[in-house]
Protein backbone atom coordinates (compact mmCIF):
# COMPACT_ATOMS: atom_id res chain seq x y z
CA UNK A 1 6.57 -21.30 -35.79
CA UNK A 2 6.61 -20.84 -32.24
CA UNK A 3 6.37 -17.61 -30.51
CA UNK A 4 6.02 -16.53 -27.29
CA UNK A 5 5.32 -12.96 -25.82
CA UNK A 6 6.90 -12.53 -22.50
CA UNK A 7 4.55 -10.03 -20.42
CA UNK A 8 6.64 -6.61 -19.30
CA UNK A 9 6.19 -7.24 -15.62
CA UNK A 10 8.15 -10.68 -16.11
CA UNK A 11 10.80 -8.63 -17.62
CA UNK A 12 11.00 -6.13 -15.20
CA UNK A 13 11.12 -9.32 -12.81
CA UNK A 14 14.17 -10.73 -14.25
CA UNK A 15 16.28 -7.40 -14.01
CA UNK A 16 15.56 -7.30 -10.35
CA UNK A 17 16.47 -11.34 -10.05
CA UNK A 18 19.52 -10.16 -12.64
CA UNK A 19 20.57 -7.77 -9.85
CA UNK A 20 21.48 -10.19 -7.27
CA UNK A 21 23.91 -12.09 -9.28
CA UNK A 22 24.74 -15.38 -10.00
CA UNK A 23 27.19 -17.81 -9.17
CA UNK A 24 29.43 -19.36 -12.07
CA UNK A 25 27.07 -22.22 -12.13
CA UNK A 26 23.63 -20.68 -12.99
CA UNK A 27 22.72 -20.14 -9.33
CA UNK A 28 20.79 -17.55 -8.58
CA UNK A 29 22.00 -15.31 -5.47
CA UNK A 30 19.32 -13.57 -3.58
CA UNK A 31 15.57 -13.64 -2.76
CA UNK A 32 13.64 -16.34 -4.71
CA UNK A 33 10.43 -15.89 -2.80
CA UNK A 34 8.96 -13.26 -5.52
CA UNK A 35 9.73 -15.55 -8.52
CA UNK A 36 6.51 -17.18 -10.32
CA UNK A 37 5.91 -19.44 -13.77
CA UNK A 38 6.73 -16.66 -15.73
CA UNK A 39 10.08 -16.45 -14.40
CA UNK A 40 10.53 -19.58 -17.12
CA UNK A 41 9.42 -17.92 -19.47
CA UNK A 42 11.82 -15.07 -18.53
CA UNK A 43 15.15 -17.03 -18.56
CA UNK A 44 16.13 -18.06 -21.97
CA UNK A 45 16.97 -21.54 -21.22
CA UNK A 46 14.52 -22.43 -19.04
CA UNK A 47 11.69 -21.63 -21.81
CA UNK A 48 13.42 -23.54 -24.50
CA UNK A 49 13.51 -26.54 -22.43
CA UNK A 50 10.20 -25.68 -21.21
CA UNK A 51 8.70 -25.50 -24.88
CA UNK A 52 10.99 -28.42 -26.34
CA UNK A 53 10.06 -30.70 -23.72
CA UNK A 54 6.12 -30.05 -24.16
CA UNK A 55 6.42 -30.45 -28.25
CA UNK A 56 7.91 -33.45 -27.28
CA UNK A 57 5.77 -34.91 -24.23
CA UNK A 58 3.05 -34.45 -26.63
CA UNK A 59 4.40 -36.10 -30.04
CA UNK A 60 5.52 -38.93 -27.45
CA UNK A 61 1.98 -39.85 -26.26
CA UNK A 62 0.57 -39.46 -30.01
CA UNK A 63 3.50 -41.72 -31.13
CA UNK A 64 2.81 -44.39 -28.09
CA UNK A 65 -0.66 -44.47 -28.51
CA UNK A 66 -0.01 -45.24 -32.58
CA UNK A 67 2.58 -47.76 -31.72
CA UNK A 68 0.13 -49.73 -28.78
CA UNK A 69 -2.77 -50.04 -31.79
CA UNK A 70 -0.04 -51.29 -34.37
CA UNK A 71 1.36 -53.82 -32.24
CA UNK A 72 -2.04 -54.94 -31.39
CA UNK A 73 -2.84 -54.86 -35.25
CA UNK A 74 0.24 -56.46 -35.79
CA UNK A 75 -0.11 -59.26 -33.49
CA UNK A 76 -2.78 -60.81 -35.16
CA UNK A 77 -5.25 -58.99 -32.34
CA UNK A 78 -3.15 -60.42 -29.31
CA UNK A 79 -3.19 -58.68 -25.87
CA UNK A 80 0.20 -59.06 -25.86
CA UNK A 81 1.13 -56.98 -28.94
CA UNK A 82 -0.01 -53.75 -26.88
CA UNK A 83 1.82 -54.70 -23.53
CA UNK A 84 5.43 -55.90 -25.59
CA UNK A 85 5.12 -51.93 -26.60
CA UNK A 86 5.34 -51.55 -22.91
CA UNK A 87 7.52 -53.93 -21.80
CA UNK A 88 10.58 -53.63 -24.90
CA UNK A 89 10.89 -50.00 -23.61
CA UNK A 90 11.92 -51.10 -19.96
CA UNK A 91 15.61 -53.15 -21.65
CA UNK A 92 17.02 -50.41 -23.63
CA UNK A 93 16.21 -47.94 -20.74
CA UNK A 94 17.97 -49.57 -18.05
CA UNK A 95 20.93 -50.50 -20.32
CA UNK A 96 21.33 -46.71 -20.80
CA UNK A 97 20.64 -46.20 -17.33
CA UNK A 98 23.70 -48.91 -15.75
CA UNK A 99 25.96 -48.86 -19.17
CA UNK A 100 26.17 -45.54 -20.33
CA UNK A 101 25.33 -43.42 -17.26
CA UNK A 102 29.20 -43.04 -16.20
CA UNK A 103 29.64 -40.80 -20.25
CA UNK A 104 26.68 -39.08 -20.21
CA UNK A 105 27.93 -36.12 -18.03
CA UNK A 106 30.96 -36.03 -20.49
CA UNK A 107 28.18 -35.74 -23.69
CA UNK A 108 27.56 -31.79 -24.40
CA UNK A 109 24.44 -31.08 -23.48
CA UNK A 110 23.26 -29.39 -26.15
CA UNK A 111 24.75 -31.12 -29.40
CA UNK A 112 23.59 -34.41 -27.35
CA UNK A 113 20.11 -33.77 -27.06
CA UNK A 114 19.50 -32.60 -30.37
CA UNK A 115 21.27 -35.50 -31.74
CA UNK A 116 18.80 -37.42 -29.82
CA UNK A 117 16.20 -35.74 -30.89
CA UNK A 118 17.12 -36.34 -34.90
CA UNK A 119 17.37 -39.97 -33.76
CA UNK A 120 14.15 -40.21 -32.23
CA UNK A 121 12.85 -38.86 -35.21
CA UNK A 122 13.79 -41.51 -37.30
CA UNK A 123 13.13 -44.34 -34.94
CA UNK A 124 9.49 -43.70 -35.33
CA UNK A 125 9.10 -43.72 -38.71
CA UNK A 126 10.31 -47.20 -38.65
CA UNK A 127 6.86 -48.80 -38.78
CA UNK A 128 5.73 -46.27 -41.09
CA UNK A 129 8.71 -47.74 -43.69
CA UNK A 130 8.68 -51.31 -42.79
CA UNK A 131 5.67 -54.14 -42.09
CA UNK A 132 5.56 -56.68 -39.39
CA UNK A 133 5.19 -56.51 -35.74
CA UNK A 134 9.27 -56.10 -35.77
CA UNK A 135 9.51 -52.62 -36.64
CA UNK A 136 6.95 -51.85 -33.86
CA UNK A 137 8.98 -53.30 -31.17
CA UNK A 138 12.32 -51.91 -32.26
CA UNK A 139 10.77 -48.43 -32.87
CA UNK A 140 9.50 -48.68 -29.00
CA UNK A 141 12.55 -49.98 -27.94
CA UNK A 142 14.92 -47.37 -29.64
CA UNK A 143 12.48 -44.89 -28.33
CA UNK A 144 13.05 -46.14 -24.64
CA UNK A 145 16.11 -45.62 -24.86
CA UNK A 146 16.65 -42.33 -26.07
CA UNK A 147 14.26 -41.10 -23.65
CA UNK A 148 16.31 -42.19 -20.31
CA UNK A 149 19.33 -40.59 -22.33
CA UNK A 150 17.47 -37.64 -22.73
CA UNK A 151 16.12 -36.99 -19.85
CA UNK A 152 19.26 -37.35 -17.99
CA UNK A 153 21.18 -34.83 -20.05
CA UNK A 154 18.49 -32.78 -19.67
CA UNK A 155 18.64 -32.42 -16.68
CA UNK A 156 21.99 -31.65 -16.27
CA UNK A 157 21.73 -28.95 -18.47
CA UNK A 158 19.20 -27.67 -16.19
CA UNK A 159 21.88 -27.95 -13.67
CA UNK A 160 24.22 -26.04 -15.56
CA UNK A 161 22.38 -23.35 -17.21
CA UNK A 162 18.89 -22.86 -15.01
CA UNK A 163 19.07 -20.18 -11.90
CA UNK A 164 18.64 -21.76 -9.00
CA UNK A 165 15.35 -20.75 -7.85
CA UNK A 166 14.02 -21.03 -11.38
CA UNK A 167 14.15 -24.68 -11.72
CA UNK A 168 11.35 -26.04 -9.18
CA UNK A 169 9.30 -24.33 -11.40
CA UNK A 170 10.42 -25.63 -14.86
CA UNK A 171 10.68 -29.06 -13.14
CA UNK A 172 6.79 -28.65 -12.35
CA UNK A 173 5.83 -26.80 -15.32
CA UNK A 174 7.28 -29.96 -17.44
CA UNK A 175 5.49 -31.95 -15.03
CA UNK A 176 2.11 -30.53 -16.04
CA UNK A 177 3.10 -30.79 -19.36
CA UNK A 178 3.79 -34.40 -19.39
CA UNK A 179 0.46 -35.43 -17.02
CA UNK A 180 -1.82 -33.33 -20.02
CA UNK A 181 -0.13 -34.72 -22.86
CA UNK A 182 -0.33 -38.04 -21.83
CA UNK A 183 -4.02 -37.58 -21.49
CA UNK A 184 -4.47 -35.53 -25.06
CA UNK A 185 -1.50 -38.07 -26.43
CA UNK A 186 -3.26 -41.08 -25.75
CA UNK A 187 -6.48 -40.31 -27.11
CA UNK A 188 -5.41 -37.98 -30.08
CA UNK A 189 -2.52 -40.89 -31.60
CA UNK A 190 -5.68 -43.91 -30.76
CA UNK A 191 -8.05 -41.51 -32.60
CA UNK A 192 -5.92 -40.74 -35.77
CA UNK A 193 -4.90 -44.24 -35.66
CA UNK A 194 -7.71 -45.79 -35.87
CA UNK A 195 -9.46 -43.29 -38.11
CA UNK A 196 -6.82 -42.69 -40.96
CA UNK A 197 -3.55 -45.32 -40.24
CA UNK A 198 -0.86 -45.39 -38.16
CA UNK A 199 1.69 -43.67 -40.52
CA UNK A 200 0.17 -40.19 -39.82
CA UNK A 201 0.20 -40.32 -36.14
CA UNK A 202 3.88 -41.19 -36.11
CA UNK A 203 4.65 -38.90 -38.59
CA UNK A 204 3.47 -36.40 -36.54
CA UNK A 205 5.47 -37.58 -33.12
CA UNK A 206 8.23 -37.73 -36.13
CA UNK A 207 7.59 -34.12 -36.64
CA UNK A 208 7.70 -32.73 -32.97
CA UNK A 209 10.87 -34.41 -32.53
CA UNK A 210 12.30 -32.00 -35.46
CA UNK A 211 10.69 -28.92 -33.75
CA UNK A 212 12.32 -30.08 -30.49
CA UNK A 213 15.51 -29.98 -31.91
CA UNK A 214 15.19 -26.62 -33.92
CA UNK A 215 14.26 -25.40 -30.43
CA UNK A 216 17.01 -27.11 -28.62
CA UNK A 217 19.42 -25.88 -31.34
CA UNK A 218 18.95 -21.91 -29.87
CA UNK A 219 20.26 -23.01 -26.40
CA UNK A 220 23.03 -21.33 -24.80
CA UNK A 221 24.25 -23.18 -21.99
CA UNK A 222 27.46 -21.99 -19.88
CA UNK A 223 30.35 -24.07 -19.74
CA UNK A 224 29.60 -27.61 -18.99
CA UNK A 225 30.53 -29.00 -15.71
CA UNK A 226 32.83 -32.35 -16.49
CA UNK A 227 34.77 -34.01 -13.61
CA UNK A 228 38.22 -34.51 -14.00
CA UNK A 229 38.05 -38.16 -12.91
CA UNK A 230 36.01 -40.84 -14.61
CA UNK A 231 32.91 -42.01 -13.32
CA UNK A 232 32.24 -46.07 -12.73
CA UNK A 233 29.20 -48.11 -13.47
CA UNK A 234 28.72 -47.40 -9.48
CA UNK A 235 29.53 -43.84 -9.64
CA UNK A 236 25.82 -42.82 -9.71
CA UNK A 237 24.48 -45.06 -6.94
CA UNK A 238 27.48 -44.20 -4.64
CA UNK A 239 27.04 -40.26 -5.46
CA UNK A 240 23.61 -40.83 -3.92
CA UNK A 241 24.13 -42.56 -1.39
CA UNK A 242 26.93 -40.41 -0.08
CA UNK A 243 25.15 -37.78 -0.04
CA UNK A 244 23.60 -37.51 3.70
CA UNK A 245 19.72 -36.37 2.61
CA UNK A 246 19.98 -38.31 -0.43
CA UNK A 247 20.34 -41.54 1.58
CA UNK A 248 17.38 -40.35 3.43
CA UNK A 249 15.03 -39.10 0.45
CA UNK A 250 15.49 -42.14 -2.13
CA UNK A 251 14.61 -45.06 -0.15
CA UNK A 252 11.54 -43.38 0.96
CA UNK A 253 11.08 -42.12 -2.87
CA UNK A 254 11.57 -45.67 -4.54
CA UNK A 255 8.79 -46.82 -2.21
CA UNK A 256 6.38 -44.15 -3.49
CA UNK A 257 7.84 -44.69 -7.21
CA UNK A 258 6.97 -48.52 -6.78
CA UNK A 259 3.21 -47.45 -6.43
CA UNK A 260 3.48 -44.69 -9.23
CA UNK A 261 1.77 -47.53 -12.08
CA UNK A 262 -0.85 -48.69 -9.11
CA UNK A 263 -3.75 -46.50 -9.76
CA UNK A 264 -3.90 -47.07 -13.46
CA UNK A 265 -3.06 -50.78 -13.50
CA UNK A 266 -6.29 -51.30 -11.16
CA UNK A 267 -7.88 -49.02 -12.72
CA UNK A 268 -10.43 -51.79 -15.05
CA UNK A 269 -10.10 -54.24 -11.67
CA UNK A 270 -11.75 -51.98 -9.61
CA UNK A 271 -14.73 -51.06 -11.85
CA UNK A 272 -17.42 -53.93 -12.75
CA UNK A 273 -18.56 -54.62 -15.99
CA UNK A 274 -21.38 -52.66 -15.44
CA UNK A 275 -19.14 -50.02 -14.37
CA UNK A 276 -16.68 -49.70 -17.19
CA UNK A 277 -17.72 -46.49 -18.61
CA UNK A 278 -15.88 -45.35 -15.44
CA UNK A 279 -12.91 -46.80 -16.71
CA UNK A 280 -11.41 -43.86 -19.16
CA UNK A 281 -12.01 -41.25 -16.39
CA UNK A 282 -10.28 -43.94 -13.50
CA UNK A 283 -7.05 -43.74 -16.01
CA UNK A 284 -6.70 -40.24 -16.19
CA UNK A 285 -7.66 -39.39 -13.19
CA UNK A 286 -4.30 -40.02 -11.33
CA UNK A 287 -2.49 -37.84 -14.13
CA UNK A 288 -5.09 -34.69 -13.82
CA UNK A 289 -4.43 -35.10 -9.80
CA UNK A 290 -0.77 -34.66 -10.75
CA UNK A 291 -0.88 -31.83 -12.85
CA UNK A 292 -2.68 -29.85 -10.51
CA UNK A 293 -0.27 -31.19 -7.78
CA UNK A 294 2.81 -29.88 -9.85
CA UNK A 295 1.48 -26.62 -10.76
CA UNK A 296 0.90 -25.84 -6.57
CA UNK A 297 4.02 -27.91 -5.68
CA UNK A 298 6.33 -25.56 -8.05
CA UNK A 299 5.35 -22.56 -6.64
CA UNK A 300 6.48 -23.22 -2.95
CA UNK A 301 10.13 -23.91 -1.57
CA UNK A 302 8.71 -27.62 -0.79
CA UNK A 303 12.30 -28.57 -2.39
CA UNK A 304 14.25 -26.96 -0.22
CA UNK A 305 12.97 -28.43 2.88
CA UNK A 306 13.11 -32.20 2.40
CA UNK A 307 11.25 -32.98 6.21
CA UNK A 308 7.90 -31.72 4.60
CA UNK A 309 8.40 -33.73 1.97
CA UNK A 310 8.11 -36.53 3.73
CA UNK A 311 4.90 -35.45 5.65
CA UNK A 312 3.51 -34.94 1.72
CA UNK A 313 4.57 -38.87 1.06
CA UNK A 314 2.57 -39.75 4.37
CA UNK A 315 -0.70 -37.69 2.80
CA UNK A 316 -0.01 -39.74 -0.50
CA UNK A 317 0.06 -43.19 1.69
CA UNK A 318 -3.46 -41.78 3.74
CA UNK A 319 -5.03 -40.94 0.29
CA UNK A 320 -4.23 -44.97 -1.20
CA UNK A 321 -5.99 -45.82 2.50
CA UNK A 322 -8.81 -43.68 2.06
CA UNK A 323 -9.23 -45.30 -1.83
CA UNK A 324 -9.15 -48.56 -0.08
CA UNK A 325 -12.13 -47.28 2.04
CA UNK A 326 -14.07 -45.87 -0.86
CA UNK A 327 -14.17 -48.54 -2.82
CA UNK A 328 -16.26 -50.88 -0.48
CA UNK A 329 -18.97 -48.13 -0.59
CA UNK A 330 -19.18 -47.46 -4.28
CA UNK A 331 -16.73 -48.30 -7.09
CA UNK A 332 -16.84 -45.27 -9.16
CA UNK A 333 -15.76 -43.67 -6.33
CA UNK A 334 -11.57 -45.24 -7.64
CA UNK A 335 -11.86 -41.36 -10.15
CA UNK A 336 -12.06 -39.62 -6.77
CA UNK A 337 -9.95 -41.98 -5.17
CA UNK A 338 -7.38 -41.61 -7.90
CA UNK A 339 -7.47 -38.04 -8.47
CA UNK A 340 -6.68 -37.65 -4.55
CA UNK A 341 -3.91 -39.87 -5.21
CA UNK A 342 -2.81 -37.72 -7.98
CA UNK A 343 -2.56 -34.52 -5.86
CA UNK A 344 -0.80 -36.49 -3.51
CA UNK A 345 2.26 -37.53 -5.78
CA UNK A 346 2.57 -33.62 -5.91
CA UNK A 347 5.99 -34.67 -3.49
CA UNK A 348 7.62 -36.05 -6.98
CA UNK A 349 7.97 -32.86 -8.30
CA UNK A 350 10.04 -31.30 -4.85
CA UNK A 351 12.21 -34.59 -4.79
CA UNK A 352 13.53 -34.18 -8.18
CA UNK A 353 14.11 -30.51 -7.85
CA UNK A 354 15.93 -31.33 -4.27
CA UNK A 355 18.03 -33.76 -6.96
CA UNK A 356 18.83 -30.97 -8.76
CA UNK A 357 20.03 -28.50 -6.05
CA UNK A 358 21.64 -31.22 -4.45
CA UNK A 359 23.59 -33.59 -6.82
CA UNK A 360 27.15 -31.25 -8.39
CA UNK A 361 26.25 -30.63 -12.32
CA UNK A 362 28.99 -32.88 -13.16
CA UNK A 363 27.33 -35.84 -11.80
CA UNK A 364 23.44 -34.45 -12.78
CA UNK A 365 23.15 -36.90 -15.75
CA UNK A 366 24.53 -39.86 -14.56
CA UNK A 367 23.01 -39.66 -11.06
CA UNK A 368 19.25 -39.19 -12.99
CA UNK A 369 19.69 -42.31 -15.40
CA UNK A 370 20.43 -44.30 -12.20
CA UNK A 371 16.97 -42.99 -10.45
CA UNK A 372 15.11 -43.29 -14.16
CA UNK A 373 16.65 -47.05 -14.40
CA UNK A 374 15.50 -48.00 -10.48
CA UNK A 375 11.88 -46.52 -11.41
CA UNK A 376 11.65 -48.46 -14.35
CA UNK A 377 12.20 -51.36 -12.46
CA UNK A 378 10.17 -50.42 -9.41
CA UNK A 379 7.36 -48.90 -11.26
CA UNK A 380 6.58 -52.10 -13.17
CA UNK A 381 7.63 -54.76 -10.61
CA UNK A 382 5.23 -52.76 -8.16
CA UNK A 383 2.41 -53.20 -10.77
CA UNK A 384 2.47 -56.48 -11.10
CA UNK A 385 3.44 -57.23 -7.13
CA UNK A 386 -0.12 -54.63 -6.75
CA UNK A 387 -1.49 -56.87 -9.79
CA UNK A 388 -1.10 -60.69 -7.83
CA UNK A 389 -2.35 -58.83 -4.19
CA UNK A 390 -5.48 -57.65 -6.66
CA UNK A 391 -6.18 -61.02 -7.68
CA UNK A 392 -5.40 -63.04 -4.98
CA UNK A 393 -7.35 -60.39 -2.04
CA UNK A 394 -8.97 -57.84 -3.96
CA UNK A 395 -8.30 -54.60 -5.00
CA UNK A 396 -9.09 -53.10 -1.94
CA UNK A 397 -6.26 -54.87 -0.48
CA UNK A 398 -3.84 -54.06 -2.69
CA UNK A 399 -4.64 -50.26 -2.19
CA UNK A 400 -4.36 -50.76 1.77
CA UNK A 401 -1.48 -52.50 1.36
CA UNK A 402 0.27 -49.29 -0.70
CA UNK A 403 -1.03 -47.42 1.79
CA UNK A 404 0.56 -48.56 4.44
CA UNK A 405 3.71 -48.58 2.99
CA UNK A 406 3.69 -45.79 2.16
CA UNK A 407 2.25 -44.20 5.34
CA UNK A 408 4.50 -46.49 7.54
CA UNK A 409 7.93 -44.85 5.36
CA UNK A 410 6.78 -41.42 5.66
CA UNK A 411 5.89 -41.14 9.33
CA UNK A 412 9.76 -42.91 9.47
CA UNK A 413 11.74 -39.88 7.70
CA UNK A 414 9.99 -37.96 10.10
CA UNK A 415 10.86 -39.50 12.57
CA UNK A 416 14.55 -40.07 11.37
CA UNK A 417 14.39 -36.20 9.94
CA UNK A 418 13.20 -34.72 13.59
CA UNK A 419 16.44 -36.79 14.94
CA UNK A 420 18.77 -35.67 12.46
CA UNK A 421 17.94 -32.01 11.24
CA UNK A 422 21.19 -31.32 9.73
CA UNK A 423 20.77 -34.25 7.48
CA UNK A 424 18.38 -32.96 5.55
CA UNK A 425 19.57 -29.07 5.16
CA UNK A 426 20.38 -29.31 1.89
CA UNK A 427 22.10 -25.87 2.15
CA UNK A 428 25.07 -27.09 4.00
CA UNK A 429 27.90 -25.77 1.74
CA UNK A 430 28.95 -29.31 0.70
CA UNK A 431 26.19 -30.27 -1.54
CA UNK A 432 27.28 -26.80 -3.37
CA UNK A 433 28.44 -28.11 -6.62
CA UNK A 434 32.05 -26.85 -7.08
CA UNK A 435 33.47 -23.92 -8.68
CA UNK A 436 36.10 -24.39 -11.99
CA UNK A 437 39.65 -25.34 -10.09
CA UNK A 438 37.84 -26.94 -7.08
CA UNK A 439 38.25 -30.35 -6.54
CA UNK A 440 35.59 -32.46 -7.34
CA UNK A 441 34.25 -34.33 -4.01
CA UNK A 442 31.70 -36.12 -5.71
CA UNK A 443 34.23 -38.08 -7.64
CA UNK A 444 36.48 -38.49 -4.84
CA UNK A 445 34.28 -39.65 -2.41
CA UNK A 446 32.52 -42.40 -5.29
């Protein structure tokens, strides 16, 4: 049983935010400045998803760490066993992402991601039920998918039923949530693992999907925002793109996502053999950077004003230059290097809320299975693009060669941003998703 007490003072908070109304789609009219964390904890959607999303981060990371050991076990002891866990999950994602992104907007939100949730359930026990290397892979790969499904509807339930200045902080709050449990994951589902089988671990991630969807089950989400027309297998990429700070943000943001697997794929490169006791802390480090990050990040209006955004991605390209630098003094020095890294991908958590404000409800879950599908893609074709410059120059190089990327695409949205203000005022009243009866331009203009 879960139970949280919510402090007086956040009650007392949400009356006042209560006063100022609310638009029919969640969005919260008036002052957001005084809102903190426990204004999540305050809104009775926004902790459920909050709470259902950390059971789950967590049972996730047990589950994967189970399923890497078992396929290596599996495998006959083959490299390869672990990274096919990996690499299975990437197909099923992006099929979600391209071939059922146009219906997921048209799935209710809440039966949907409890359904999900019962499925996930049962995907894991797979290997617990059946031998061979098989049941691994199609446990990882059913997982995969569900997750990009998830996600997406997710989110557009945060659309629907989150107030407005409410969700940069659940968007960072499940942001810490994911960087720690992939830390405590990871080492808690290779510990049990290894110590008493793989059946209990999964069992357990089997478990936290059932609490999930308990949780999930006590939502109460306003009318869901459908559009009228159907979306295409385009509809998401077009929505973006149409959108005149959208076209601006995710170029620059798929160039940052493409270096997002850098740190920790470099991570054993960078450190000698003498060295690899380093190696634990150089994998982590990137994901304690980023929980830090999001906790700071949620707190400000960072997603409201995209141009500082980009001088945040600029910081994150210095901070890959200044690892590049550091590691031709002393290797170790890639923790520090990738912890400042972490902080730096603090801009992640402001893009996606900018998504959110941005993007009409309608189109929420479509429009994030695209962007989960394109950093699937990017994220691993960037690590092994990093990989080959790693091998072929040295890992130095490939570090100063994110860097500059990076640096070289955020000092041009500044540049473009300074030029065209308007562009990226994402409170120009047609990024407003539309009331019930309006049309809906989104669908019109894809």
């Amino acid at each position: 049983m879960i139970s949280i007490i919510i402090p007086r003072k956040y009650v007392n908070s949400l009356r006042r935010w209560s006063k100022h109304g609310h638009d029919n789609k969640g969005t919260r009219v008036g002052d957001g400045a005084t809102l903190r964390y426990g204004a999540v904890f305050s809104d009775p959607t926004a902790w459920r998803l909050w709470t259902a999303a950390t059971i789950s981060y967590l049972g996730d990371f047990v589950g994967l760490g189970a399923l890497l050991l078992a396929g290596y076990d599996r495998s006959g002891g083959h490299p390869l066993g672990s990274a096919a866990v990996f690499g299975i999950q990437a197909v099923p994602a992006f099929a979600v992402s391209a071939g059922i992104g146009p219906w997921l907007d048209r799935i209710p939100r809440r039966s949907g991601l409890i359904m999900l949730s019962l499925v996930g359930a049962a995907a894991v026990t797979l290997p617990i039920i059946a031998p061979g290397l098989w049941a691994v892979l199609a446990a990882a790969a059913i997982i995969g998918a569900i997750r990009t499904a998830f996600n997406s509807i997710r989110t557009g339930a945060i659309a629907d039923g989150v107030p407005h200045d409410v969700r940069g902080r659940l968007v960072a709050l499940m942001t810490v949530s994911n960087q720690a449990s992939e830390v405590l994951g990871y080492v808690a589902g290779s510990a049990v693992a290894i110590v008493i089988g793989v059946g209990p671990a999964l069992g357990a991630d089997a478990a936290t999907f059932l609490v999930a969807a308990v949780l999930l089950a006590g939502l109460r989400l306003p009318p869901q925002s459908v559009s009228r027309q159907r979306a295409s297998m385009t509809t998401g990429i077009r929505t973006i793109f149409g959108d005149p700070t959208l076209s601006v943000l995710v170029p620059v943001a798929w160039i940052g996502l493409s270096l997002g697997a850098v740190p920790q794929t470099l991570a054993a490169a960078a450190l000698s053999k003498t060295d690899r006791g380093w190696v634990p802390a150089a994998l982590a480090a990137m994901a304690a950077g980023a929980a830090i990050a999001a906790t700071v990040v949620g707190r400000t209006r960072l997603s409201e004003r995209v141009l500082g955004q980009f001088r945040y991605v600029t910081a994150c390209g210095v901070a890959f230059l200044l690892t590049a630098a550091w590691l031709r003094v002393d290797p170790p020095l890639v923790v520090a290097g990738n912890f400042a890294i972490g902080l730096a991908f603090g801009w992640t958590v402001a893009a996606q809320t900018t998504f959110i404000h941005v993007i009409p409800a309608q189109r929420m879950a479509h429009v994030t299975s695209t962007m989960i599908g394109s950093l699937i893609v990017l994220e691993g074709a960037g690590a092994v693009a990093f990989g080959a410059v790693a091998g072929a120059f040295g890992v130095s190089a490939a570090y100063l060669l994110a860097g500059a990327m990076l640096t070289a695409a955020g000092l041009a949205a500044i540049g473009y941003g300074r030029a065209h203000a308007q562009a990226l005022d994402i409170s120009r009243p047609q990024v407003a998703a539309p009331r019930p009866g309006e049309p809906d331009r989104s669908a019109q203009e894809a």
